[in-house]
N, C-alpha and C. Protein backbone atom coordinates (compact mmCIF):
# COMPACT_ATOMS: atom_id res chain seq x y z
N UNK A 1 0.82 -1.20 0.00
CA UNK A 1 0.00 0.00 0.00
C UNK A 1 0.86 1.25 0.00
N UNK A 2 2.22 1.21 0.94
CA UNK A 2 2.36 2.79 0.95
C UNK A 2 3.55 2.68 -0.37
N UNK A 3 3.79 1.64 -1.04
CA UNK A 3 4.55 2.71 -2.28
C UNK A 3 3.60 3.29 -3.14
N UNK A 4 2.42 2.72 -3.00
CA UNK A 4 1.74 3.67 -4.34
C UNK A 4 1.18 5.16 -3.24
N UNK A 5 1.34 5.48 -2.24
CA UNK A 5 0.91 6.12 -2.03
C UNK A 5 1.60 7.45 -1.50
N UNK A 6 1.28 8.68 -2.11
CA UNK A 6 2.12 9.81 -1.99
C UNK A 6 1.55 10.84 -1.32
N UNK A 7 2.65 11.53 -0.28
CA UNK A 7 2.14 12.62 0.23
C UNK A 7 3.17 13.93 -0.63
N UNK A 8 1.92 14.94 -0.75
CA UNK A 8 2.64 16.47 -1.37
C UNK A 8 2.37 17.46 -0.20
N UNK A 9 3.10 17.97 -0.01
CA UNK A 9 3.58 19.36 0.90
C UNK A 9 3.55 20.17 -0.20
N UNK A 10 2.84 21.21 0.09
CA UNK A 10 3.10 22.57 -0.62
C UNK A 10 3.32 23.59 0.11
N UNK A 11 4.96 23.90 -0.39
CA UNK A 11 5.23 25.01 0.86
C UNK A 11 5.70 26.44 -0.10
N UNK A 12 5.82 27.60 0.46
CA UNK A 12 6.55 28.75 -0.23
C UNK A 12 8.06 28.84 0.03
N UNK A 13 9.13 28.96 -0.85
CA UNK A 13 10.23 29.60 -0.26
C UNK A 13 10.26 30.63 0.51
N UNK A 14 10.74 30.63 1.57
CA UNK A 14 11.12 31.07 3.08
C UNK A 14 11.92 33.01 2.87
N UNK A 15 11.19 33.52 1.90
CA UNK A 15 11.59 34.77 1.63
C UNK A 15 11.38 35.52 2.58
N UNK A 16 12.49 36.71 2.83
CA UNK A 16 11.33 38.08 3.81
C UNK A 16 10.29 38.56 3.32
N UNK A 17 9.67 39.07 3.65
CA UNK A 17 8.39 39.71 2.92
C UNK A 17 7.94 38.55 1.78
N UNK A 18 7.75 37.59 1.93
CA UNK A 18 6.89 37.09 0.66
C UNK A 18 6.38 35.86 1.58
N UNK A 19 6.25 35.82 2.75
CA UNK A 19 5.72 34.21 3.14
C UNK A 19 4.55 35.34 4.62
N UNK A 20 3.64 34.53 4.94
CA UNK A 20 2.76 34.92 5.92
C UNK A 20 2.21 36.44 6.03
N UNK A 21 1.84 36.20 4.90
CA UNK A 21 2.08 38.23 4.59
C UNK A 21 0.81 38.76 5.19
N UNK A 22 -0.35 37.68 5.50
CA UNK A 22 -1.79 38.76 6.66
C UNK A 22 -0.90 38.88 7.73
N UNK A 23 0.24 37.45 8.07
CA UNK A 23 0.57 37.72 9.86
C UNK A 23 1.66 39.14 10.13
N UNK A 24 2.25 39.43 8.82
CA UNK A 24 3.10 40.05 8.91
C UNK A 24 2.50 41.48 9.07
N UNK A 25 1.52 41.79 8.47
CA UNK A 25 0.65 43.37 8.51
C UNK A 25 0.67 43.44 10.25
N UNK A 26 0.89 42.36 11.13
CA UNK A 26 0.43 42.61 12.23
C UNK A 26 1.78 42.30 13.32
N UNK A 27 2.56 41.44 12.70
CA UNK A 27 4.02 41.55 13.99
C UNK A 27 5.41 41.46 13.06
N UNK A 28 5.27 42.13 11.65
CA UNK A 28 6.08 42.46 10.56
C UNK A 28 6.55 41.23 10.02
N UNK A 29 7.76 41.59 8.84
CA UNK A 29 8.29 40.53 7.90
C UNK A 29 8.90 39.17 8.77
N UNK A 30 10.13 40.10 9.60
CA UNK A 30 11.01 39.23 9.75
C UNK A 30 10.60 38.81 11.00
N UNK A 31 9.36 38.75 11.48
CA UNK A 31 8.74 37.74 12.84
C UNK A 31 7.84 36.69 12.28
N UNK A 32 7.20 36.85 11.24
CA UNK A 32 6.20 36.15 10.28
C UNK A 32 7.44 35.08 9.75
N UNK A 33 8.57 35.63 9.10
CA UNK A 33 9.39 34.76 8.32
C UNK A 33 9.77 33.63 9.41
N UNK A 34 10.21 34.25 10.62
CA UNK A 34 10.43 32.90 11.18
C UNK A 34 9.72 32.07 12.38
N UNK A 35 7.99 32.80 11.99
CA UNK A 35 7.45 31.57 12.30
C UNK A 35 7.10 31.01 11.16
N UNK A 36 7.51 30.84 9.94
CA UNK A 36 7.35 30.38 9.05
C UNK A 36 8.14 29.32 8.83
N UNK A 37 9.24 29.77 9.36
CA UNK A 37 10.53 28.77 9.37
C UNK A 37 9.80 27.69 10.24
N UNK A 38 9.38 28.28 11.52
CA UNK A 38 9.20 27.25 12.36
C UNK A 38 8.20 26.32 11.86
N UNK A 39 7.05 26.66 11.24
CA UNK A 39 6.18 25.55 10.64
C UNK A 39 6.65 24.46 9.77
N UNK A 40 7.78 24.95 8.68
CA UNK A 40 8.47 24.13 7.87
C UNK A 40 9.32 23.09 8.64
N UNK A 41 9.88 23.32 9.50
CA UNK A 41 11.09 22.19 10.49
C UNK A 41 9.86 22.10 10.88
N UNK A 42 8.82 22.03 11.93
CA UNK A 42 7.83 21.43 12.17
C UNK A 42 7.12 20.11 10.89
N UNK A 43 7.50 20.47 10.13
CA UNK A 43 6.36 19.84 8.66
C UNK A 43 7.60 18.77 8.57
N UNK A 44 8.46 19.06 8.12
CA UNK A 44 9.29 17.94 7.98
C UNK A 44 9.27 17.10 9.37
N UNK A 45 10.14 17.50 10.43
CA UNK A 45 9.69 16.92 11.37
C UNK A 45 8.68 15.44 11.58
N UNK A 46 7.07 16.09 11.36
CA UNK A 46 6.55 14.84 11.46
C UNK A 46 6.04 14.05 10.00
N UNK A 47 7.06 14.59 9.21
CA UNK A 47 6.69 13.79 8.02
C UNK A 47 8.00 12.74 7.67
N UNK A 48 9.30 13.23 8.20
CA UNK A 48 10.01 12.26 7.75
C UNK A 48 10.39 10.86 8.03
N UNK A 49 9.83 10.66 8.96
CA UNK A 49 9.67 9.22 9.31
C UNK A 49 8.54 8.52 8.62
N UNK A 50 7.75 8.98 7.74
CA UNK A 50 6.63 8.40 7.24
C UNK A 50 7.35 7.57 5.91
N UNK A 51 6.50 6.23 5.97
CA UNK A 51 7.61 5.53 4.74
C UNK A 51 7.11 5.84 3.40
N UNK A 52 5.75 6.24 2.85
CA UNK A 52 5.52 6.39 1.98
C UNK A 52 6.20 7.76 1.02
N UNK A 53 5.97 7.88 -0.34
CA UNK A 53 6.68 9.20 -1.29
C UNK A 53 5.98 9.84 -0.56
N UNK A 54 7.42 10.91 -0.79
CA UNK A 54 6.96 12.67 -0.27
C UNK A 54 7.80 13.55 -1.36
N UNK A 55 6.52 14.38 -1.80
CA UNK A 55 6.71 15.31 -2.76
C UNK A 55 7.05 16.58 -1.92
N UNK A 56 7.89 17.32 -2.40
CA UNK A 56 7.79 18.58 -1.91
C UNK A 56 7.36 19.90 -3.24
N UNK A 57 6.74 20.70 -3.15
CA UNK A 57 5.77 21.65 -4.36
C UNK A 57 6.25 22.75 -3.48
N UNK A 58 7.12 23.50 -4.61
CA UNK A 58 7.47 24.84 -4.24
C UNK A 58 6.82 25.99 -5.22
N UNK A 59 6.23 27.06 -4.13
CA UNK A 59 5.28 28.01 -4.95
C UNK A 59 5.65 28.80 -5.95
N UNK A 60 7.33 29.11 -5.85
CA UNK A 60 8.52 30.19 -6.38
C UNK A 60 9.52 29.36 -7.54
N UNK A 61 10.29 28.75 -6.89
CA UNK A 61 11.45 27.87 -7.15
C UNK A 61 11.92 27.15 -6.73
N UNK A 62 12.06 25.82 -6.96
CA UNK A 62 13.08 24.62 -6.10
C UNK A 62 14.40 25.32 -5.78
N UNK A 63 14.54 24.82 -4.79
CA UNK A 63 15.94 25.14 -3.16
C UNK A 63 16.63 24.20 -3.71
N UNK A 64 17.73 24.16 -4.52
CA UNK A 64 18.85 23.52 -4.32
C UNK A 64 19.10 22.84 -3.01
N UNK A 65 19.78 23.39 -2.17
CA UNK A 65 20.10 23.10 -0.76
C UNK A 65 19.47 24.04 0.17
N UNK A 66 17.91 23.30 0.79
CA UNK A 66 17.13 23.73 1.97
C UNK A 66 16.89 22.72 2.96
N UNK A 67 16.45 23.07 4.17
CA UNK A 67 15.68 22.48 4.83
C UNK A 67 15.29 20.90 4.37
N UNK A 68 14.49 20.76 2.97
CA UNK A 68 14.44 19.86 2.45
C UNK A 68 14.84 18.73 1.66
N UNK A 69 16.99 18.91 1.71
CA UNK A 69 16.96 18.65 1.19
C UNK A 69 18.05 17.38 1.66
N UNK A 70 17.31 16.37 2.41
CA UNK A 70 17.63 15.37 3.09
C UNK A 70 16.62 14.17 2.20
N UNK A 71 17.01 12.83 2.38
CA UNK A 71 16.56 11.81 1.89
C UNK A 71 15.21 11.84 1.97
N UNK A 72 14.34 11.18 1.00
CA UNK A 72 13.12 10.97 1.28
C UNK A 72 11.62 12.04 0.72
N UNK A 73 12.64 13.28 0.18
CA UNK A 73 11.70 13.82 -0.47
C UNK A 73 12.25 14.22 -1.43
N UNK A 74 11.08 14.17 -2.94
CA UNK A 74 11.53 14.71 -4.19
C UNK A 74 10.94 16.30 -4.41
N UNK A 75 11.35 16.97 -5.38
CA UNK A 75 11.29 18.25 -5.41
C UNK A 75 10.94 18.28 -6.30
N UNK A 76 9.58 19.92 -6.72
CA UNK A 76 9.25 19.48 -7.79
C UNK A 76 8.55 21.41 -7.81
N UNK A 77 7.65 21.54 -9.25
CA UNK A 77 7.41 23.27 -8.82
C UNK A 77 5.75 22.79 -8.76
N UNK A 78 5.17 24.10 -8.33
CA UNK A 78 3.76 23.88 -8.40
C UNK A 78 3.62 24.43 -9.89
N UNK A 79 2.42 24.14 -10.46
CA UNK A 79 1.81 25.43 -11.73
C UNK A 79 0.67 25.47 -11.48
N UNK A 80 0.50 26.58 -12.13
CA UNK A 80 -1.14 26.75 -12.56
C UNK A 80 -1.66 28.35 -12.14
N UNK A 81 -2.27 29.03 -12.23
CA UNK A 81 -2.46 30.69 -11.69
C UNK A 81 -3.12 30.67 -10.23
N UNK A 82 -3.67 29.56 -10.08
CA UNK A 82 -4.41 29.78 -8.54
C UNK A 82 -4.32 28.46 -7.74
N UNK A 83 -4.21 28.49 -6.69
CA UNK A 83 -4.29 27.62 -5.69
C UNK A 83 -4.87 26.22 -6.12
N UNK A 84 -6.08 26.28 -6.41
CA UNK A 84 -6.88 25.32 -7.25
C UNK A 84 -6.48 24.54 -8.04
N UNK A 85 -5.57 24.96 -8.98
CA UNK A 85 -5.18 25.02 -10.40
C UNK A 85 -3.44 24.02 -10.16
N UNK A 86 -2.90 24.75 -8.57
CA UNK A 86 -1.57 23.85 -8.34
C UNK A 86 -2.16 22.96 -7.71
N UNK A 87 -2.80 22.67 -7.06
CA UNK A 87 -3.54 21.06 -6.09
C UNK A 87 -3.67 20.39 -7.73
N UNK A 88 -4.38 20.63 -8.40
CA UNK A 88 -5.34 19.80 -9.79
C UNK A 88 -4.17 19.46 -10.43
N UNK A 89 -3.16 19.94 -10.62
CA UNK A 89 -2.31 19.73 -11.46
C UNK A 89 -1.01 18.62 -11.02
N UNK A 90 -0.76 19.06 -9.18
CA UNK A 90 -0.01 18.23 -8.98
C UNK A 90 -0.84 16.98 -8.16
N UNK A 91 -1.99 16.69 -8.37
CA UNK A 91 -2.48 15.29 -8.17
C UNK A 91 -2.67 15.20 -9.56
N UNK A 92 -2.90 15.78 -10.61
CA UNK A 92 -3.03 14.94 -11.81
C UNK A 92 -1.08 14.55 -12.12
N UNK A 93 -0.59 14.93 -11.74
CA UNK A 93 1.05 14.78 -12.10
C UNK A 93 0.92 13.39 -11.54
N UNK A 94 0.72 13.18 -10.50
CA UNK A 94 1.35 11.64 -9.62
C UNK A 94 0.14 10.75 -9.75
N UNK A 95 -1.28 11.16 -9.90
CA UNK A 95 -1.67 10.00 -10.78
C UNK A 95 -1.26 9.64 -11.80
N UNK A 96 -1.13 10.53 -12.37
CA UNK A 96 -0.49 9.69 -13.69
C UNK A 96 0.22 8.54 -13.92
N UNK A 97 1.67 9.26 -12.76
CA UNK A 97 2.41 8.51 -12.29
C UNK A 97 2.25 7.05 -11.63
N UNK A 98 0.84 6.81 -11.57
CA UNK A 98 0.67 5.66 -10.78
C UNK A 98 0.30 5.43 -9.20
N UNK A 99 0.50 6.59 -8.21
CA UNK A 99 -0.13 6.33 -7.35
C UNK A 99 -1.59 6.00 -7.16
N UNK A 100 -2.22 5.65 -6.01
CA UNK A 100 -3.52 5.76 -6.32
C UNK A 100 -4.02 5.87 -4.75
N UNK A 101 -3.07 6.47 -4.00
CA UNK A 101 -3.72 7.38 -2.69
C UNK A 101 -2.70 8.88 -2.67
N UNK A 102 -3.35 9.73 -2.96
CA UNK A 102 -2.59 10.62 -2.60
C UNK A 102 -3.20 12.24 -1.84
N UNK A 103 -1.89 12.49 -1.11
CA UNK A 103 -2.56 12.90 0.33
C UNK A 103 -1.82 14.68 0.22
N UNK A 104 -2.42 15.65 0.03
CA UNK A 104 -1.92 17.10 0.19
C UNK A 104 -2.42 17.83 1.33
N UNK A 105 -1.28 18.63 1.57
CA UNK A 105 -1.06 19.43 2.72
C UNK A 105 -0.16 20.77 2.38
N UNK A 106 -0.50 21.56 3.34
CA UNK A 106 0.54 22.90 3.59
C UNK A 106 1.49 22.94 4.36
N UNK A 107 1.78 23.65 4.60
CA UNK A 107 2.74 24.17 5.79
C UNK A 107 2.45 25.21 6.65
N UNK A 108 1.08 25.29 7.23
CA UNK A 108 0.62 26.27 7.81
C UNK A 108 0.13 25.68 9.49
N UNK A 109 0.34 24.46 9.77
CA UNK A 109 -0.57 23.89 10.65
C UNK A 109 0.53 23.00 11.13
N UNK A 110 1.01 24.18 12.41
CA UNK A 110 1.77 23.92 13.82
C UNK A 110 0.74 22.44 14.57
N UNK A 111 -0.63 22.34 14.48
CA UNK A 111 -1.03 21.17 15.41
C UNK A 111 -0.73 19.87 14.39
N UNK A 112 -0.69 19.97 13.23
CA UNK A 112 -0.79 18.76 12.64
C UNK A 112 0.39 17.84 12.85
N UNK A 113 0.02 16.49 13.30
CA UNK A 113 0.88 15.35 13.63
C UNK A 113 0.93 14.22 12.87
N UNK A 114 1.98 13.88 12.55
CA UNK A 114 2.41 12.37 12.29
C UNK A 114 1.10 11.23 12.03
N UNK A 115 0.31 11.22 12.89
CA UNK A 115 -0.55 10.30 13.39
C UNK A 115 -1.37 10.66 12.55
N UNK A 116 -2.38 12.39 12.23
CA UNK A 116 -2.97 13.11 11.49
C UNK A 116 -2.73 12.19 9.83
N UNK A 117 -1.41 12.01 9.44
CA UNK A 117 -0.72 11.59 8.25
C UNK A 117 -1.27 10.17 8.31
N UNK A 118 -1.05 9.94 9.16
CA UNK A 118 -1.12 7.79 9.60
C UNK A 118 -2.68 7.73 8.95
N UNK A 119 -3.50 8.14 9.90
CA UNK A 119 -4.96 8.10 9.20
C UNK A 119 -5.37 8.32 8.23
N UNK A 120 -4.91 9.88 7.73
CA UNK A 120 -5.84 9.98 6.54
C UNK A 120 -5.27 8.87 5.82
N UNK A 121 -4.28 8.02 5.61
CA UNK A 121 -3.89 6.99 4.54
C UNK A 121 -4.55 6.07 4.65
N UNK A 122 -4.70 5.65 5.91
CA UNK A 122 -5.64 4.13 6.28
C UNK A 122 -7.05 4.47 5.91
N UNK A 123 -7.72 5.69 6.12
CA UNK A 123 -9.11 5.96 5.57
C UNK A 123 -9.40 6.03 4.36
N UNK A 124 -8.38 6.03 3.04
CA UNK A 124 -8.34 6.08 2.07
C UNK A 124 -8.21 4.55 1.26
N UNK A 125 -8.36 4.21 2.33
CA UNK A 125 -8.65 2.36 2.07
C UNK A 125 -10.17 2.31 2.04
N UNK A 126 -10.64 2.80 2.44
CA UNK A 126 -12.29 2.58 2.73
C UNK A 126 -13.38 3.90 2.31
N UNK A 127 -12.21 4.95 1.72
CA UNK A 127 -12.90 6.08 1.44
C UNK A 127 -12.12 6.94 0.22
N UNK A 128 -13.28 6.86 -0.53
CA UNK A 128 -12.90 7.90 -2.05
C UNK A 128 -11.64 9.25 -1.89
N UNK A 129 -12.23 9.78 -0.69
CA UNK A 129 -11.38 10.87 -0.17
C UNK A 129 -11.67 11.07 1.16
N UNK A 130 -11.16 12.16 1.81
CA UNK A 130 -10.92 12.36 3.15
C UNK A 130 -10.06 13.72 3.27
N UNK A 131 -10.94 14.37 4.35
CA UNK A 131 -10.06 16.29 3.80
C UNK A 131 -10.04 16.36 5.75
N UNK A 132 -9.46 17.33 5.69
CA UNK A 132 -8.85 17.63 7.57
C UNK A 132 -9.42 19.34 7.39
N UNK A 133 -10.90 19.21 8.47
CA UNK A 133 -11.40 20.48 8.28
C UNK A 133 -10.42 21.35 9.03
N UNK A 134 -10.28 22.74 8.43
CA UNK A 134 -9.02 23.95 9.59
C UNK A 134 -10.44 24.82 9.94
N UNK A 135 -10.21 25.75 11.26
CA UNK A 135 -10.97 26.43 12.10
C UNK A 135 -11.20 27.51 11.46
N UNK A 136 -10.92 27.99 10.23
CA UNK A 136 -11.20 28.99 9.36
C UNK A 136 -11.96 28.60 8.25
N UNK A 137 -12.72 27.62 8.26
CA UNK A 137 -13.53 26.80 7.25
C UNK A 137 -12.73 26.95 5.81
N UNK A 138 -11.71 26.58 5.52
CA UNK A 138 -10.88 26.02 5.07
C UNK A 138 -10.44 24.46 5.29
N UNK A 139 -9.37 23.73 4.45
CA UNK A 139 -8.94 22.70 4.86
C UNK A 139 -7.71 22.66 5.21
N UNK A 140 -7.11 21.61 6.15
CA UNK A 140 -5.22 21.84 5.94
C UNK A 140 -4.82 20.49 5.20
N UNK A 141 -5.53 19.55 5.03
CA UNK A 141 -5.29 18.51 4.54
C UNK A 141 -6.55 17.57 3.43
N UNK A 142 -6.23 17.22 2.21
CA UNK A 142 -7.02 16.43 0.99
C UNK A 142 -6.57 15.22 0.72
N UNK A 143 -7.31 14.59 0.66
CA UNK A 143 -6.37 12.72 0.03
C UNK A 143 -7.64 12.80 -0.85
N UNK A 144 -7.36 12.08 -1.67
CA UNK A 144 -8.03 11.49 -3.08
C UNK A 144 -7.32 10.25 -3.41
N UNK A 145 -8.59 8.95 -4.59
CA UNK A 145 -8.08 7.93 -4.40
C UNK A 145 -8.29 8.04 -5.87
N UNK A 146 -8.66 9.27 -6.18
CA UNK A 146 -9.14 9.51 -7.98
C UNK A 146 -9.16 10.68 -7.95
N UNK A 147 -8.99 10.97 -9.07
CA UNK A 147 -8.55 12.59 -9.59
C UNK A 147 -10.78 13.35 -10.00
N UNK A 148 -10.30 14.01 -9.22
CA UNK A 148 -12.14 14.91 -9.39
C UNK A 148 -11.43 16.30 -9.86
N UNK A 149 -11.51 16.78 -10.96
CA UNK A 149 -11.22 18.24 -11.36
C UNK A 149 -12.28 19.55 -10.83
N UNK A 150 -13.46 18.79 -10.77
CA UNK A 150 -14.24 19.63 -9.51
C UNK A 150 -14.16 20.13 -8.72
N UNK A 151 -13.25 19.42 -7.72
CA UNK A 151 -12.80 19.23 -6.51
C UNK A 151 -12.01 21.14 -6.55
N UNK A 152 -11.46 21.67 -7.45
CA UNK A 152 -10.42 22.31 -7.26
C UNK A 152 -10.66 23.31 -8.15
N UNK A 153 -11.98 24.05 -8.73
CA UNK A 153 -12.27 24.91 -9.65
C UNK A 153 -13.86 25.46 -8.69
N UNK A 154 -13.74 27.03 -9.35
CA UNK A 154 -14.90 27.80 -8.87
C UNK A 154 -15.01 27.60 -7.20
N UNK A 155 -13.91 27.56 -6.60
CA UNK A 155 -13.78 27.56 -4.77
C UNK A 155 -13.41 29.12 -4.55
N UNK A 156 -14.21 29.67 -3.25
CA UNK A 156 -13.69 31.51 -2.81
C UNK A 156 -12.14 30.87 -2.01
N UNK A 157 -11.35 30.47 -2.75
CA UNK A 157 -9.37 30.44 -2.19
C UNK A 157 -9.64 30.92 -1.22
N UNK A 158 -8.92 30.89 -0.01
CA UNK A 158 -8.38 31.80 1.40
C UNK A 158 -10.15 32.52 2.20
N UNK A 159 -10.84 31.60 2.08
CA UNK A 159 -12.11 32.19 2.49
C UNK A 159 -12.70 31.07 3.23
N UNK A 160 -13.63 31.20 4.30
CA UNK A 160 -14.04 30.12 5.10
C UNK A 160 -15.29 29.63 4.60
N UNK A 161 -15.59 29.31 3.09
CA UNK A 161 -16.50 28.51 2.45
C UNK A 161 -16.07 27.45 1.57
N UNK A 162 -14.77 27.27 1.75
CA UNK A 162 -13.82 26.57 0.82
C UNK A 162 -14.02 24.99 1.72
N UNK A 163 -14.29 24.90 2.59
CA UNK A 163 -14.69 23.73 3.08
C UNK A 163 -16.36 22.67 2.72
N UNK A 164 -16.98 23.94 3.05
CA UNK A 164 -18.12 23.40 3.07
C UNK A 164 -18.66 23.33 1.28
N UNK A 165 -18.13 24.01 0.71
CA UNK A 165 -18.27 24.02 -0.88
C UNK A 165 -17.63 22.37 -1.14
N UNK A 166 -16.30 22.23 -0.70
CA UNK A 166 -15.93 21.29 -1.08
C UNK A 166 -16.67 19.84 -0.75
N UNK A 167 -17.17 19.89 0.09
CA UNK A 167 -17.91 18.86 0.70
C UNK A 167 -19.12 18.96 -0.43
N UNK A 168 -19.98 20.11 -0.69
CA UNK A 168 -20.73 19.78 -1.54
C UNK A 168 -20.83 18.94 -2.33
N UNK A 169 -19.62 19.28 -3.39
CA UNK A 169 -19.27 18.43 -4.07
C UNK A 169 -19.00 17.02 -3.91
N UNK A 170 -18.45 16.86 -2.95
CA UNK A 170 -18.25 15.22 -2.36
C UNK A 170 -19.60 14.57 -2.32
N UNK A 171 -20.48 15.49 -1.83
CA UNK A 171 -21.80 14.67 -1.56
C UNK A 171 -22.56 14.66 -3.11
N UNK A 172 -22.67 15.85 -3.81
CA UNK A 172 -22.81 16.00 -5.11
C UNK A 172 -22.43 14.98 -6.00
N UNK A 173 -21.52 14.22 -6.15
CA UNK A 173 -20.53 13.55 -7.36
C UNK A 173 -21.11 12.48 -6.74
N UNK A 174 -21.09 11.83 -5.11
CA UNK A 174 -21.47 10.34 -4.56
C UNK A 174 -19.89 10.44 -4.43
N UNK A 175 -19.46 11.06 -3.78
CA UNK A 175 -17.53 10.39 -3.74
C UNK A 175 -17.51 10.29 -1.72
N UNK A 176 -17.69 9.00 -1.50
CA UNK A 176 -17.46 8.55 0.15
C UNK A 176 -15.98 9.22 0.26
N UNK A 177 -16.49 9.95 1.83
CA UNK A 177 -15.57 10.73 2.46
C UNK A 177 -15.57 10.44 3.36
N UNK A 178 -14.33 11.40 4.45
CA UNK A 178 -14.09 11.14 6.23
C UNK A 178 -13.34 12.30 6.46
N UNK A 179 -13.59 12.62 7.46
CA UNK A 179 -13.80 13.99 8.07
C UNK A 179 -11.99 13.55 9.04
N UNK A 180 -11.16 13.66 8.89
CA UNK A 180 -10.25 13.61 10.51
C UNK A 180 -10.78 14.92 11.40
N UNK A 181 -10.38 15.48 12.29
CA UNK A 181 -10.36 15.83 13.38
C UNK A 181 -10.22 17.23 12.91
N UNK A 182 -10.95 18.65 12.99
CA UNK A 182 -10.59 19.64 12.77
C UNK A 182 -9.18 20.27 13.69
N UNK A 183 -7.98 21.14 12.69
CA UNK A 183 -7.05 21.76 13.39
C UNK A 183 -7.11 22.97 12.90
N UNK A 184 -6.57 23.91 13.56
CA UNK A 184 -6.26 25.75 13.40
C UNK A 184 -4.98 26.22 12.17
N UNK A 185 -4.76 26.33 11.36
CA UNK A 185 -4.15 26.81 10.28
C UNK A 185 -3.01 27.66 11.13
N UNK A 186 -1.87 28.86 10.58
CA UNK A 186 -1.03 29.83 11.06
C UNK A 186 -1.56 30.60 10.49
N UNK A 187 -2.54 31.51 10.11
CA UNK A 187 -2.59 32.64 9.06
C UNK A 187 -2.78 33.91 9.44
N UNK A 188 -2.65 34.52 10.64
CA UNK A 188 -2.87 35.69 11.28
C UNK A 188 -2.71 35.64 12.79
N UNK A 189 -2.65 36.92 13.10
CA UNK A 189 -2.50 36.93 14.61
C UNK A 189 -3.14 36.22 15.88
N UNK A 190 -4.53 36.05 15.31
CA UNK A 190 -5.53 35.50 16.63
C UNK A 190 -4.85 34.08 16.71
N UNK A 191 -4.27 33.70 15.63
CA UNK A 191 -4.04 31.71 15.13
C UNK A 191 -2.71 31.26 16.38
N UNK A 192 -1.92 32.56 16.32
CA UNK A 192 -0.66 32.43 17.40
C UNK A 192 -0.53 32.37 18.45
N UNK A 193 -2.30 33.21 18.70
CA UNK A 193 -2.47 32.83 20.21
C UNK A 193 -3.23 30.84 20.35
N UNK A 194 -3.88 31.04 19.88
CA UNK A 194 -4.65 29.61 19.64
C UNK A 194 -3.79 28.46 19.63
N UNK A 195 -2.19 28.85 18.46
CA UNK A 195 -1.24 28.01 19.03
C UNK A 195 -0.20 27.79 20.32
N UNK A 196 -0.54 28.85 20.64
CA UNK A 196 0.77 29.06 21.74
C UNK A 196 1.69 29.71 21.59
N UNK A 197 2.10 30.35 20.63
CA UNK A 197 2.83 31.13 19.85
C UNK A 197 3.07 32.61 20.90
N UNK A 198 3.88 32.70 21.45
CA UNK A 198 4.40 34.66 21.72
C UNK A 198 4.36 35.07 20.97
N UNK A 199 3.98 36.21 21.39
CA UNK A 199 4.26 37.18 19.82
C UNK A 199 5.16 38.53 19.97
């Protein structure tokens, strides 16, 4: 089961001013940048012990030598003009390829654990898909066991209807789903308190 099955991280290069840019309007560049940092060593963290592929999707440009660039993950760019458009494209990339569970995530979500990862894979044995609701009605996490182009067109991006739209559709198409455990995203100030975060 877990060679066909791939997890993608989609993260941004770790720029000043270009990563956490609502949190930054509120405790500037270079405090945003490195809790940004901190989510990324967090993300690896509980992903690298996981045995299945790990993609890494960079929003800018592949890092030669980053953070990421230890055994176990391949590197690769996102495309497409919108958010939507890089999810659709890089699950249509690795289906192609032959997987046939594959599991996306960000790098925004300090609570997400190891274990978080463990499940959604095992639920994808028994379920079409499976998304990890975030407290901003958003998601932080999607697995698919088949490519739905639905799934990832005509959504309000960065808005708290992007969840429940998506579910529509799930129920819409007949595609069996599972809910894991809702977690809190990083995307602004109130989120830092919620994590624990000083500011």
């Amino acid at each position: 089961m877990l060679s066909s099955t791939a997890l993608v991280i989609f993260v941004r290069n770790p720029i000043l001013g270009q990563v956490k840019t609502r949190l930054a309007k509120d405790i500037g560049d270079e405090r945003a940048l490195a809790i940004y940092l901190q989510l990324l060593e967090h993300t690896l963290k509980i992903t690298r012990s996981l045995s299945f592929r790990k993609f890494i999707y960079y929003a800018d440009e592949v890092s030669d030598y980053d953070l990421w660039s230890v055994p176990g993950y391949t590197k690769r760019m996102q495309s497409g003009t919108n958010l939507g458009e890089r999810m659709l494209n890089s699950f249509k990339e690795l289906f192609e390829q032959g997987f046939t569970r594959i599991v996306i995530i960000g790098s925004d979500c300090l609570q997400l654990q190891t274990e978080n990862l463990q499940e959604a894979v095992t639920l994808l044995e028994s379920n079409t898909a499976v998304i990890g609701p975030a407290s901003d009605g958003g998601y932080y996490l999607l697995g698919l066991t088949k490519l739905y182009p639905e799934l990832f067109v005509n959504k309000p991006w960065s808005t708290n209807q992007v969840l429940t739209k998506t579910i529509d559709d799930f129920n819409n198409q007949g595609i069996s789903y599972a809910l894991l455990e809702e977690l809190s995203d990083i995307d602004d100030i109130t989120d830092l308190e919620e994590n624990g975060i000083s500011i």
